[in-house]
N, C-alpha and C. Protein backbone atom coordinates (compact mmCIF):
# COMPACT_ATOMS: atom_id res chain seq x y z
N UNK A 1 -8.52 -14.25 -21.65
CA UNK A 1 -7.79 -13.63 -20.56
C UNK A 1 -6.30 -13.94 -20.77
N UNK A 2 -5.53 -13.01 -20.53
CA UNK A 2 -4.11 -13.55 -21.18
C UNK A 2 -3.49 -13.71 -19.67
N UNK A 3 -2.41 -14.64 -20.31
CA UNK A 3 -1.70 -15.37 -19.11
C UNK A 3 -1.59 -14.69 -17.76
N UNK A 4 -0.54 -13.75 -17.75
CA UNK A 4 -0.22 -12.43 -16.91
C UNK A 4 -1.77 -12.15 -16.27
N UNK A 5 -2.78 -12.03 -16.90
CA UNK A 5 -4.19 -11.82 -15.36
C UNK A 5 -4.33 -13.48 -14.82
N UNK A 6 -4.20 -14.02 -15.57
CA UNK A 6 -4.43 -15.54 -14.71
C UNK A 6 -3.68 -15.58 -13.42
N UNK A 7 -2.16 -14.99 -13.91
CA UNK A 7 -1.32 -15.64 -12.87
C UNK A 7 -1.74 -14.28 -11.65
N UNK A 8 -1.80 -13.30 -12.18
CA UNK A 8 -2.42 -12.14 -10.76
C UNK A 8 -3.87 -12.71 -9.73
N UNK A 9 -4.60 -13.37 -10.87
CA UNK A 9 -5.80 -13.96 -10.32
C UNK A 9 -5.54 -15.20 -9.23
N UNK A 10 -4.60 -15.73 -9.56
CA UNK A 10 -3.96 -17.29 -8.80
C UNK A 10 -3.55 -16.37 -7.21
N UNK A 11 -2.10 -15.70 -7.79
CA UNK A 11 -1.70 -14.79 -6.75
C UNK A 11 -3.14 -14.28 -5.62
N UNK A 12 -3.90 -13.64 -6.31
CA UNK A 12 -4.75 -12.79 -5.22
C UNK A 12 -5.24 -13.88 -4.77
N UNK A 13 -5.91 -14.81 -5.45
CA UNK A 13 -6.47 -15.79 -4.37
C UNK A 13 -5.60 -16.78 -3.30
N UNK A 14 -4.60 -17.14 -3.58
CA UNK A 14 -3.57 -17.83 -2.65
C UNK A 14 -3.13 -16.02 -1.58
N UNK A 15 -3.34 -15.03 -2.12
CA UNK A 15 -2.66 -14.39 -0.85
C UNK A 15 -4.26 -14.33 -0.21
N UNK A 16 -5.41 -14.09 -0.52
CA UNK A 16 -6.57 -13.89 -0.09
C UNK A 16 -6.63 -14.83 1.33
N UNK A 17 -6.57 -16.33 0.86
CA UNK A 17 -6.60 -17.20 1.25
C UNK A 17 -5.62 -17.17 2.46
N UNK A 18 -4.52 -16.87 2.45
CA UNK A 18 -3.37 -16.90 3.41
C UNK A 18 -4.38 -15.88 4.62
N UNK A 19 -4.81 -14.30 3.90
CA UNK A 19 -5.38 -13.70 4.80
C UNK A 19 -5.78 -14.12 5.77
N UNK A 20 -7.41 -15.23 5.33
CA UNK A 20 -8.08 -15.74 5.90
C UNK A 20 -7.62 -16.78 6.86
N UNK A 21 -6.37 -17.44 6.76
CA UNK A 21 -5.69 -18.56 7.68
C UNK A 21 -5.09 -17.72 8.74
N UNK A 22 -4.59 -16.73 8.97
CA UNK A 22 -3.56 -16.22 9.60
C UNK A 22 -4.75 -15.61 10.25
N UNK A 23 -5.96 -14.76 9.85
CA UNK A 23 -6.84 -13.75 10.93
C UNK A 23 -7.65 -15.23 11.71
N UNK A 24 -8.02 -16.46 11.38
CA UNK A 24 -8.22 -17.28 11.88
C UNK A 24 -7.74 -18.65 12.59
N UNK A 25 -6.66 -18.19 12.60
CA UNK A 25 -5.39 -19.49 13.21
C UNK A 25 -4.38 -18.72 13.57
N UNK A 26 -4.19 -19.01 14.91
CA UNK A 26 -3.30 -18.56 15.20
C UNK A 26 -1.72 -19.37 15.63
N UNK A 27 -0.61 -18.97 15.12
CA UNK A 27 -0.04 -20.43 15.30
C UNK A 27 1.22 -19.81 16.43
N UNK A 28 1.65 -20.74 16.66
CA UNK A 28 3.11 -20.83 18.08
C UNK A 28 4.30 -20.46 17.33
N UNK A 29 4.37 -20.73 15.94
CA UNK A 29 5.58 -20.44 15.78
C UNK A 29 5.99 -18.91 15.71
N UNK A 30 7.22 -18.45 16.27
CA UNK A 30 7.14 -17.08 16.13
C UNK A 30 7.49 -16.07 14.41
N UNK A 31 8.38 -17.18 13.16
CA UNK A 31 8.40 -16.58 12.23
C UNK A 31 7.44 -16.30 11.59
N UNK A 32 5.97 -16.94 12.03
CA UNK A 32 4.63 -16.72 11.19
C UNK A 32 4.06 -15.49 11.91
N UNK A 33 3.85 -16.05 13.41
CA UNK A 33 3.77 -14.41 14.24
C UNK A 33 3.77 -13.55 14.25
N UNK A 34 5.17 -13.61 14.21
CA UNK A 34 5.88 -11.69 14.45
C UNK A 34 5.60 -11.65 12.60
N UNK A 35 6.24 -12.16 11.80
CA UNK A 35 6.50 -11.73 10.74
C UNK A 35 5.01 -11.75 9.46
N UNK A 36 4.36 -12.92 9.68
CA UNK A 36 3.04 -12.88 8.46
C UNK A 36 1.93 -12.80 9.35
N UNK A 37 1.74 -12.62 10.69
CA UNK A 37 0.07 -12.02 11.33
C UNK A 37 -0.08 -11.15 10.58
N UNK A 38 -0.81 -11.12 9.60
CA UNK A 38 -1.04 -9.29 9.28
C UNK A 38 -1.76 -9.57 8.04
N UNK A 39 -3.22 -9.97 8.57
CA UNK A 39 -4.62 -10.57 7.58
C UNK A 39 -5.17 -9.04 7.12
N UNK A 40 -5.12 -8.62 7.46
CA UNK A 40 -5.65 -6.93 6.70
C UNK A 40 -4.78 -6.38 5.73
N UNK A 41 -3.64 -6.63 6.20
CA UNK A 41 -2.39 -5.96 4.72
C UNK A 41 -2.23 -7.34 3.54
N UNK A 42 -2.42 -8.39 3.71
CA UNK A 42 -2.12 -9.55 2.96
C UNK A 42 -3.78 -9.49 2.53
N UNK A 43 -5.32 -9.04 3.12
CA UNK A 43 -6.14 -8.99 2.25
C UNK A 43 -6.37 -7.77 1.18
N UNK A 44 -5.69 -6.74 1.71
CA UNK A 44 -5.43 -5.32 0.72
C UNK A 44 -4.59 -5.80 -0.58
N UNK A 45 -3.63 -6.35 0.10
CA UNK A 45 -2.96 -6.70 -0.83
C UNK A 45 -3.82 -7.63 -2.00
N UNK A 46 -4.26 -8.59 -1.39
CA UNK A 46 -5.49 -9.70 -2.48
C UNK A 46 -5.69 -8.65 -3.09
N UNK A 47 -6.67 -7.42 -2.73
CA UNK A 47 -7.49 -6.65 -3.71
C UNK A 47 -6.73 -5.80 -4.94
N UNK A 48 -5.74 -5.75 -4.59
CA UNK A 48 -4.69 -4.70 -5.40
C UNK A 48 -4.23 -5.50 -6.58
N UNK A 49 -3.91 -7.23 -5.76
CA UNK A 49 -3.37 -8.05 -7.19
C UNK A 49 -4.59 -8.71 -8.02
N UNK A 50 -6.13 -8.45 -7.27
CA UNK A 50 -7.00 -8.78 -8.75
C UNK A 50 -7.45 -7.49 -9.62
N UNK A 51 -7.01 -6.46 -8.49
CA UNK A 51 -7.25 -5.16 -9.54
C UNK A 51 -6.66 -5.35 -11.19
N UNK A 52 -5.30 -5.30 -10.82
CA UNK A 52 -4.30 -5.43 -11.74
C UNK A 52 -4.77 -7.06 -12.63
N UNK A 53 -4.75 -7.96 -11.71
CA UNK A 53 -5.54 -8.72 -13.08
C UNK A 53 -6.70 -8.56 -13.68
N UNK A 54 -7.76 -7.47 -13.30
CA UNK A 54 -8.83 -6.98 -14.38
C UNK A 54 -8.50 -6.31 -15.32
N UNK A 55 -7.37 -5.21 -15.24
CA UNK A 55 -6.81 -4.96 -16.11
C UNK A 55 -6.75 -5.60 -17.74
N UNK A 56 -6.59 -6.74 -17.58
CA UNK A 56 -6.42 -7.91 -18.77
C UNK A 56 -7.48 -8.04 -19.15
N UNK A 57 -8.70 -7.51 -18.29
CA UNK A 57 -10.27 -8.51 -19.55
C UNK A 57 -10.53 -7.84 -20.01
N UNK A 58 -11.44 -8.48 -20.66
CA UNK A 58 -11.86 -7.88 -22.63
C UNK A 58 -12.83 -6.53 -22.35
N UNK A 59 -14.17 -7.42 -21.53
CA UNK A 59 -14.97 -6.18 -21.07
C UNK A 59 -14.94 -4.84 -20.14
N UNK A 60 -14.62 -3.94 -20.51
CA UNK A 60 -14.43 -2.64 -20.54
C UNK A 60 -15.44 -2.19 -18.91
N UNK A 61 -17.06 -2.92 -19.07
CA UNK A 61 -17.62 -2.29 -17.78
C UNK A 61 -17.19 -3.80 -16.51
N UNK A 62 -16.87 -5.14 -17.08
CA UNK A 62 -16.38 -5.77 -15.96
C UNK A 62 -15.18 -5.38 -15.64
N UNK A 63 -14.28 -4.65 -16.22
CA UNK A 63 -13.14 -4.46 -15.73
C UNK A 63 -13.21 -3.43 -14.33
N UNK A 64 -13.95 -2.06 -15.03
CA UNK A 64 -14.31 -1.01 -13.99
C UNK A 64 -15.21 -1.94 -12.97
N UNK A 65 -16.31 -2.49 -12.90
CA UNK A 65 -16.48 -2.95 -11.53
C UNK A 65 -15.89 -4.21 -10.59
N UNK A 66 -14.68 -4.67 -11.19
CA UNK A 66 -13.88 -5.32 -10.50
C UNK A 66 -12.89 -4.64 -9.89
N UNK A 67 -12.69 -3.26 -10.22
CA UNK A 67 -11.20 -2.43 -10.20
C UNK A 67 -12.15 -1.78 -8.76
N UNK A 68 -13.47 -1.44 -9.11
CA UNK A 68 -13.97 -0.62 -7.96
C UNK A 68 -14.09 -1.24 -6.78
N UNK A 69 -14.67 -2.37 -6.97
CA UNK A 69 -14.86 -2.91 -5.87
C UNK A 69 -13.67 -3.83 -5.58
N UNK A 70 -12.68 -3.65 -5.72
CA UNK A 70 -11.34 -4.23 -5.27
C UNK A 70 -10.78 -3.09 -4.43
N UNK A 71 -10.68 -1.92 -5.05
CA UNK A 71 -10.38 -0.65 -4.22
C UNK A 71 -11.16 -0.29 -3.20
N UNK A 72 -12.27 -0.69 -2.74
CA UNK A 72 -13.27 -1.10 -1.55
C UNK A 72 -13.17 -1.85 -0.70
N UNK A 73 -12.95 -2.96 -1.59
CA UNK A 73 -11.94 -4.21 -0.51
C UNK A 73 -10.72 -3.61 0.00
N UNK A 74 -9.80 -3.45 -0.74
CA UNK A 74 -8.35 -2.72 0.09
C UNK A 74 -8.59 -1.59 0.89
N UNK A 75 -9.43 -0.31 0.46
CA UNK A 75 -9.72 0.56 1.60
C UNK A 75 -10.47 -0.11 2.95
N UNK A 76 -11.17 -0.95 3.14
CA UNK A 76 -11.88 -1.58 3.99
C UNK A 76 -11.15 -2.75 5.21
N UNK A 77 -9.70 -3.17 4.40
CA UNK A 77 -9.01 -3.92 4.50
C UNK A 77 -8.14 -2.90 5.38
N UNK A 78 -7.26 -2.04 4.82
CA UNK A 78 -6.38 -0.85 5.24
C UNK A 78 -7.36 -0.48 6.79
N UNK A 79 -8.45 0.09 6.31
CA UNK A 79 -8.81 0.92 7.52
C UNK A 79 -9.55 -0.24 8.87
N UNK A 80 -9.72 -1.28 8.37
CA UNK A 80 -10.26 -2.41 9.42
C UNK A 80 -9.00 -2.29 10.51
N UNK A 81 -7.45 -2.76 9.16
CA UNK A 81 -6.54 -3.13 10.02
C UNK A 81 -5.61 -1.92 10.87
N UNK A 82 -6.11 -0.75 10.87
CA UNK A 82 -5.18 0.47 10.76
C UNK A 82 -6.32 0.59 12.50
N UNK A 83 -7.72 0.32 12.71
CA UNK A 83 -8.60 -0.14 13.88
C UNK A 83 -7.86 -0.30 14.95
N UNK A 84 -7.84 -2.21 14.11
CA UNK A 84 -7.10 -3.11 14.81
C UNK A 84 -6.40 -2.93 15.48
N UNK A 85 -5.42 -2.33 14.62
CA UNK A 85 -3.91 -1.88 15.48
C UNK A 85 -3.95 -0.87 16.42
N UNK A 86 -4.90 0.43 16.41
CA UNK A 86 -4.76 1.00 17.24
C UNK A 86 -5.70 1.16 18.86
N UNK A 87 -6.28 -0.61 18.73
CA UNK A 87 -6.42 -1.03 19.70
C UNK A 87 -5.81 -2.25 20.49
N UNK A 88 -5.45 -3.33 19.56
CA UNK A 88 -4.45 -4.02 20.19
C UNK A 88 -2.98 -4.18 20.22
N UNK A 89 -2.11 -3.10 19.68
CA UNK A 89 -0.70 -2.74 19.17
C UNK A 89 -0.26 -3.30 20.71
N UNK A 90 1.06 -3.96 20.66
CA UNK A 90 1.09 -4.49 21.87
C UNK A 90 3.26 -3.86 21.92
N UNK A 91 3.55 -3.30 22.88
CA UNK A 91 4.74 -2.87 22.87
C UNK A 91 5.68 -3.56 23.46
N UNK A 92 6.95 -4.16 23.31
CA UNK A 92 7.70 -4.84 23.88
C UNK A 92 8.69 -4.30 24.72
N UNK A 93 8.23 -5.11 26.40
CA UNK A 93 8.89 -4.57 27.44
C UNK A 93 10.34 -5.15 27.35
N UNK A 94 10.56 -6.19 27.57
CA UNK A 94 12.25 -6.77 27.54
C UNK A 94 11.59 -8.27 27.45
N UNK A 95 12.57 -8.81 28.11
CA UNK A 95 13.03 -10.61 28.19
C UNK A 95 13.58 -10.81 30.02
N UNK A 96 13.00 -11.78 29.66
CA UNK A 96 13.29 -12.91 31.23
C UNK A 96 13.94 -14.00 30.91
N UNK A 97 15.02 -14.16 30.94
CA UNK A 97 16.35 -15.22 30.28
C UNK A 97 15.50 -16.44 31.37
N UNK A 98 15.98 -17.46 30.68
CA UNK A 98 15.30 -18.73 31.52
C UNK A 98 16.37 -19.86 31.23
N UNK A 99 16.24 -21.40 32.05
CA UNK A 99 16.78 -21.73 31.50
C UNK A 99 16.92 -22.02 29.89
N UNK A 100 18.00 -22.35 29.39
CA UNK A 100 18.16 -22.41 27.88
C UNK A 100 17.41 -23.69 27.79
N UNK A 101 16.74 -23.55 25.93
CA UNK A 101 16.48 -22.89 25.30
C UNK A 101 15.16 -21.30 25.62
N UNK A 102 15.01 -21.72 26.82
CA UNK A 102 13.15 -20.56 27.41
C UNK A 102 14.09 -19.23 27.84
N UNK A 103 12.52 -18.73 27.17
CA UNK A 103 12.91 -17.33 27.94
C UNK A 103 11.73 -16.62 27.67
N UNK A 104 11.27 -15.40 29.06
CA UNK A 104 9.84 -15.15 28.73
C UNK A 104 10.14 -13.71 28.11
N UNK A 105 8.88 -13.67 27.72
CA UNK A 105 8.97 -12.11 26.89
C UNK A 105 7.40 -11.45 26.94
N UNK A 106 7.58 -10.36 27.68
CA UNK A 106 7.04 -9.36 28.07
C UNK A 106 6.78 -7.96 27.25
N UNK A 107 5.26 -7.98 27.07
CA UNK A 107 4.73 -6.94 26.18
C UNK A 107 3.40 -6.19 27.08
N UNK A 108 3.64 -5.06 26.72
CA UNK A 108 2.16 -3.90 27.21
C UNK A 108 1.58 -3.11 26.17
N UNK A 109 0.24 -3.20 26.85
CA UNK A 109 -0.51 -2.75 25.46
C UNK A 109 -1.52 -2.15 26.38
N UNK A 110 -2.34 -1.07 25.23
CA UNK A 110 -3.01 -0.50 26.22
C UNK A 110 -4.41 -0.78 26.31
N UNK A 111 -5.21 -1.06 27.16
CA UNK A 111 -6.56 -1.83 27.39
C UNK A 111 -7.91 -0.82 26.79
N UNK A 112 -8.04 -1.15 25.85
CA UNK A 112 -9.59 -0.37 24.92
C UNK A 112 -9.04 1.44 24.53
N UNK A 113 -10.05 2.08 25.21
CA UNK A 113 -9.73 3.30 25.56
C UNK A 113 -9.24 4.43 26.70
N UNK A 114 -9.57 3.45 27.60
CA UNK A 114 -9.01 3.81 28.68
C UNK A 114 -7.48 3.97 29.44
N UNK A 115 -7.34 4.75 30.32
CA UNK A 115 -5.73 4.87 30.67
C UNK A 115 -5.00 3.74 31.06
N UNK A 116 -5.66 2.68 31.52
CA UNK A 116 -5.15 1.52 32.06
C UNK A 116 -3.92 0.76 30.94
N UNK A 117 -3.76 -0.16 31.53
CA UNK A 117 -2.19 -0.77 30.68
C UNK A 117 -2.76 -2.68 31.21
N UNK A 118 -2.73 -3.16 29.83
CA UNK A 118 -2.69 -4.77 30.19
C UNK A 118 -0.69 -4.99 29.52
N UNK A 119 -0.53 -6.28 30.78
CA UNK A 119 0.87 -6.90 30.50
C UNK A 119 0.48 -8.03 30.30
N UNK A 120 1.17 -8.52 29.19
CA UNK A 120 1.32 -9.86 28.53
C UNK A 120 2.56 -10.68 28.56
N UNK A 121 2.81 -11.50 28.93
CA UNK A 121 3.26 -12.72 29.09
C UNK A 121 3.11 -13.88 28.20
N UNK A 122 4.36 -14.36 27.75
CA UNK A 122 4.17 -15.63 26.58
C UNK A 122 5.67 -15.91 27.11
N UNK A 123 6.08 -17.24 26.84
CA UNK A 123 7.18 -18.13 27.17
C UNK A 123 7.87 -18.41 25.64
N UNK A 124 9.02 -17.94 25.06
CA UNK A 124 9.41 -18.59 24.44
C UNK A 124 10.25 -19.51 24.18
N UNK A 125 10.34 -20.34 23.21
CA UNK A 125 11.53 -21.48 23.18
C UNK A 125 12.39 -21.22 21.86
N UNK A 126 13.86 -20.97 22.03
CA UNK A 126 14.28 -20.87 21.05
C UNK A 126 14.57 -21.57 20.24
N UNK A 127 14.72 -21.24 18.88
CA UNK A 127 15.30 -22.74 17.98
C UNK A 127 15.31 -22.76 16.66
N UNK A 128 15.81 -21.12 16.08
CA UNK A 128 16.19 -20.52 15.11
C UNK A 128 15.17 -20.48 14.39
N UNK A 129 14.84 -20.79 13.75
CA UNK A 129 13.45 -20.46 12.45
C UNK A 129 11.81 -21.51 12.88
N UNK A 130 12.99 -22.40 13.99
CA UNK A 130 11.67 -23.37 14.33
C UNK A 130 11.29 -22.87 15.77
N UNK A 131 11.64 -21.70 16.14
CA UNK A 131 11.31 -20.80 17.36
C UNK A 131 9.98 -20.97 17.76
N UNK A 132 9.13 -21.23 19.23
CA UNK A 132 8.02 -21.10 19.16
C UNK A 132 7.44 -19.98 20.38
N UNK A 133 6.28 -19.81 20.64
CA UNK A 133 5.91 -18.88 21.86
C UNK A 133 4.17 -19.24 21.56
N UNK A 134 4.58 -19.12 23.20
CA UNK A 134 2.90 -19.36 23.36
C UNK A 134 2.89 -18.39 24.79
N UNK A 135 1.40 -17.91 24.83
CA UNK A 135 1.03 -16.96 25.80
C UNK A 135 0.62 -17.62 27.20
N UNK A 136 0.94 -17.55 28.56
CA UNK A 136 0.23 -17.97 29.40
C UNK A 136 0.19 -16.97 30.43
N UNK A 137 0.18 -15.46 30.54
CA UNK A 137 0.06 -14.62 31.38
C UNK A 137 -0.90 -13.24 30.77
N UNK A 138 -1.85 -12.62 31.55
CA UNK A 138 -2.32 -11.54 31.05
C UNK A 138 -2.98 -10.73 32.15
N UNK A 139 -2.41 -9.43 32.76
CA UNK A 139 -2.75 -8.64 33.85
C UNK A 139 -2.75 -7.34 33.35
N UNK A 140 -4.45 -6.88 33.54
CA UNK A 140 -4.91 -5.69 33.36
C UNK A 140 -4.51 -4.78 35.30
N UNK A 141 -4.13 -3.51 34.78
CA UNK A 141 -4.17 -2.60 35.88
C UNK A 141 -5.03 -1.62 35.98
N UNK A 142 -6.55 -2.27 35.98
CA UNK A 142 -7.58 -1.10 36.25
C UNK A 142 -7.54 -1.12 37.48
N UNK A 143 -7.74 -2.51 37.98
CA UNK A 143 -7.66 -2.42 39.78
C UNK A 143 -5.66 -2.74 40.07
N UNK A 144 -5.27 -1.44 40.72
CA UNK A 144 -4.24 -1.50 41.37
C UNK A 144 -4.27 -2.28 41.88
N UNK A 145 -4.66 -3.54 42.80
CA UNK A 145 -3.78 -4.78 43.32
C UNK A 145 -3.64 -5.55 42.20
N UNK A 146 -4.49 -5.91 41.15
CA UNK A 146 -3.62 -6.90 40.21
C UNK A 146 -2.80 -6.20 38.99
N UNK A 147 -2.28 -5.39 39.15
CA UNK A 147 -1.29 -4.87 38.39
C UNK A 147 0.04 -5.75 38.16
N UNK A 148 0.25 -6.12 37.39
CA UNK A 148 1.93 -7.30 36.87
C UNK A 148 2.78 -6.33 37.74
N UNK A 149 4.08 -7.23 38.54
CA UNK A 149 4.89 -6.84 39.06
C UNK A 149 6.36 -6.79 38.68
N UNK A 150 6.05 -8.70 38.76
CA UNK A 150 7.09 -9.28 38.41
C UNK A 150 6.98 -10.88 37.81
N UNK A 151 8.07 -11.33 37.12
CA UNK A 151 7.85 -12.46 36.98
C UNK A 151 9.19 -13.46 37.35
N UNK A 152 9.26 -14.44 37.69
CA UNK A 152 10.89 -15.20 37.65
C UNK A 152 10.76 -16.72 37.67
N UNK A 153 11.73 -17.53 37.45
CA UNK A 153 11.46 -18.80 37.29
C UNK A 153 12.14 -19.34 38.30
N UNK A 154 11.34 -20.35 38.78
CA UNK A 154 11.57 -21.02 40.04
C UNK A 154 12.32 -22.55 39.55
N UNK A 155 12.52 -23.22 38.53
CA UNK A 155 12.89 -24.14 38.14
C UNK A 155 12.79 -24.05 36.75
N UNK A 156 13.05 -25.60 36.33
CA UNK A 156 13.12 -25.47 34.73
C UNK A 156 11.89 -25.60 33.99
N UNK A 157 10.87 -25.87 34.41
CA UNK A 157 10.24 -25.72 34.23
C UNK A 157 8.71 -25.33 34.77
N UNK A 158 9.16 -24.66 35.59
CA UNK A 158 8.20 -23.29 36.53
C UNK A 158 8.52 -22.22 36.83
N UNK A 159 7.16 -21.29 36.81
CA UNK A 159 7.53 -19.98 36.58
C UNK A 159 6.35 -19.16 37.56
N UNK A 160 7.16 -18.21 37.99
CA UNK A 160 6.13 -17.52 39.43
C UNK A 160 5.89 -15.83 39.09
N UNK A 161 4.36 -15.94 38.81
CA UNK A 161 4.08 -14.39 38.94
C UNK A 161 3.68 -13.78 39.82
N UNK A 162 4.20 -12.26 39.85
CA UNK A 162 3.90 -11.61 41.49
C UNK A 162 3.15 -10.40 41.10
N UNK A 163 1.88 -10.26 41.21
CA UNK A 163 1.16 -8.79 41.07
C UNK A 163 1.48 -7.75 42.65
N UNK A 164 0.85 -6.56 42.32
CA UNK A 164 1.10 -5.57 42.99
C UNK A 164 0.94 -5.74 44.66
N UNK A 165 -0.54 -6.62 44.80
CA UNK A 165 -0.80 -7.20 46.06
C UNK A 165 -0.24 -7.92 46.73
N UNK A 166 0.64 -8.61 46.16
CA UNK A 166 1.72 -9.92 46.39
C UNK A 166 1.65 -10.82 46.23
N UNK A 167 0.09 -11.41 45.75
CA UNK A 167 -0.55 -12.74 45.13
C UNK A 167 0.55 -13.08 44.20
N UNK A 168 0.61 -14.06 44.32
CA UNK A 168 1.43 -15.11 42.90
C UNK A 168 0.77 -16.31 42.49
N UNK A 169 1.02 -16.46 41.40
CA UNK A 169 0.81 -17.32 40.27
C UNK A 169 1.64 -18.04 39.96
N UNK A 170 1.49 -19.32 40.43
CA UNK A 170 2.50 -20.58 39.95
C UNK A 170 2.55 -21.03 38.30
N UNK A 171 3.36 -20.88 37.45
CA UNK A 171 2.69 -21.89 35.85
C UNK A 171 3.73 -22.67 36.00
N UNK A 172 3.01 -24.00 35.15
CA UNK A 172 3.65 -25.05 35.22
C UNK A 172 4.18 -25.19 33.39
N UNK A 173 5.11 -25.52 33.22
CA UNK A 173 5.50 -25.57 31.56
C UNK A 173 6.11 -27.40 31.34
N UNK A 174 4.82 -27.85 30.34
CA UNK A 174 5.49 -28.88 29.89
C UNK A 174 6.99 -29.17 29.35
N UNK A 175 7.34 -30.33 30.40
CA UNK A 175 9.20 -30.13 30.52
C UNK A 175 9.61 -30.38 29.01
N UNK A 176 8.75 -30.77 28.20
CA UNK A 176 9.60 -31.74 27.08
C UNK A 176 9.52 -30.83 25.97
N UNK A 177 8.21 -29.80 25.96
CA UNK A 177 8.16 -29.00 24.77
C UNK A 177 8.04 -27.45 25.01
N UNK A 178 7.71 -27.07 26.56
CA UNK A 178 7.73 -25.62 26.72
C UNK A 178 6.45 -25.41 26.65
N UNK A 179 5.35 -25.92 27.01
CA UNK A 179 4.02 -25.07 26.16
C UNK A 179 3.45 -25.40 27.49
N UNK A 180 3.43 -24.04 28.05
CA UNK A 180 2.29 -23.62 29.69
C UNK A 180 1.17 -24.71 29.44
N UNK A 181 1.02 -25.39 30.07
CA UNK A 181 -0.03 -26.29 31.11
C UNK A 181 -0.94 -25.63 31.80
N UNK A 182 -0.96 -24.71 32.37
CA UNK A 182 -1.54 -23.32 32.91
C UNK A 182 -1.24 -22.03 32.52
N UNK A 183 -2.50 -21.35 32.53
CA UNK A 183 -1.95 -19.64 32.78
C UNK A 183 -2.68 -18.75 33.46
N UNK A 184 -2.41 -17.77 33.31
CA UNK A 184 -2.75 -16.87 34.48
C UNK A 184 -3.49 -15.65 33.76
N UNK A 185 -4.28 -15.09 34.66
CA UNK A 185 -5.04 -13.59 34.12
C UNK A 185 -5.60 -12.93 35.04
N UNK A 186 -5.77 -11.50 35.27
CA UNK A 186 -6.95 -10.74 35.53
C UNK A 186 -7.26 -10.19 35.23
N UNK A 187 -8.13 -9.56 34.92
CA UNK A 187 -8.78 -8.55 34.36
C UNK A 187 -9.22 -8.89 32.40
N UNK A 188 -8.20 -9.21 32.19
CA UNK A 188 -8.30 -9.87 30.81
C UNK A 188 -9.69 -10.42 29.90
């Protein structure tokens, strides 16, 4: 096997591998988040870079059934995640400035198939590349009274949600690191 498939073979398995960490761990920081969540395009991708390293072997029918069934994996991969997305794609409403470094951030997405709308809630803390966010709010509007209204912070580290009915939701945020102690949901 000459060098060049080894190193494609290394590659696919370290990105394979990444796949599998990221669709099963989910982490706080937001540059892994926003930017490497995305276990279906990083496992397409696996399949594409051992394609290309079959390329390199000697045998002629292992090559074709590694190439095929790699292109099975990536179509399977593509269309799992292409699903995915067009059930949990989540759209970003704005920001709730807080005190510094917090601030919440507000996303809607739409709940299965139906007309309804879930709002999401996560608190972030800023802190340039070491940025984190964690989720502690989630209100589905199938039933009009718990529909998300509003949200605002009552101190530095509390935060008050108000659905449609007027119920509110107290969260409490650990003062020292930001990470909700509580959260809130309905319908969810």
């Amino acid at each position: 096997m000459p060098p060049r498939s080894l190193v494609l073979l290394a590659a696919s398995l370290c990105t394979g591998g990444l796949a599998v960490l990221v669709y099963f761990h989910d982490s706080d920081l937001v540059l892994l988040r926003e930017h490497l969540n995305h276990p279906f395009a990083l496992g397409a991708l696996a399949c594409v870079l051992m394609a290309l390293a079959a390329v390199g072997l000697r045998w002629m029918w292992l090559r074709i059934v590694i190439v095929v069934l790699a292109g099975l994996g990536a179509s399977a991969a593509l269309f799992g995640g292409w699903v995915v997305l067009g059930f949990t794609s989540a759209k970003g409403v704005g920001f709730v400035d807080g005190p510094a470094p917090y601030r919440i951030r507000l996303q809607r997405s739409m709940a299965g198939l139906g007309p309804d709308t879930v709002m999401w809630l996560s608190v972030r803390r800023d802190d340039g590349l070491l940025s984190r966010e964690w989720d502690f709010g989630c209100f589905n509007d199938d039933v009009p009274d718990d529909a998300f209204d509003s949200v605002k912070w009552t101190g530095p580290s509390s935060v008050e949600i108000r659905v449609a009915d007027g119920r509110t939701f107290p969260v409490a945020l650990d003062p020292a690191s930001g990470r909700p102690r509580t959260t809130a949901a309905l319908g969810c």
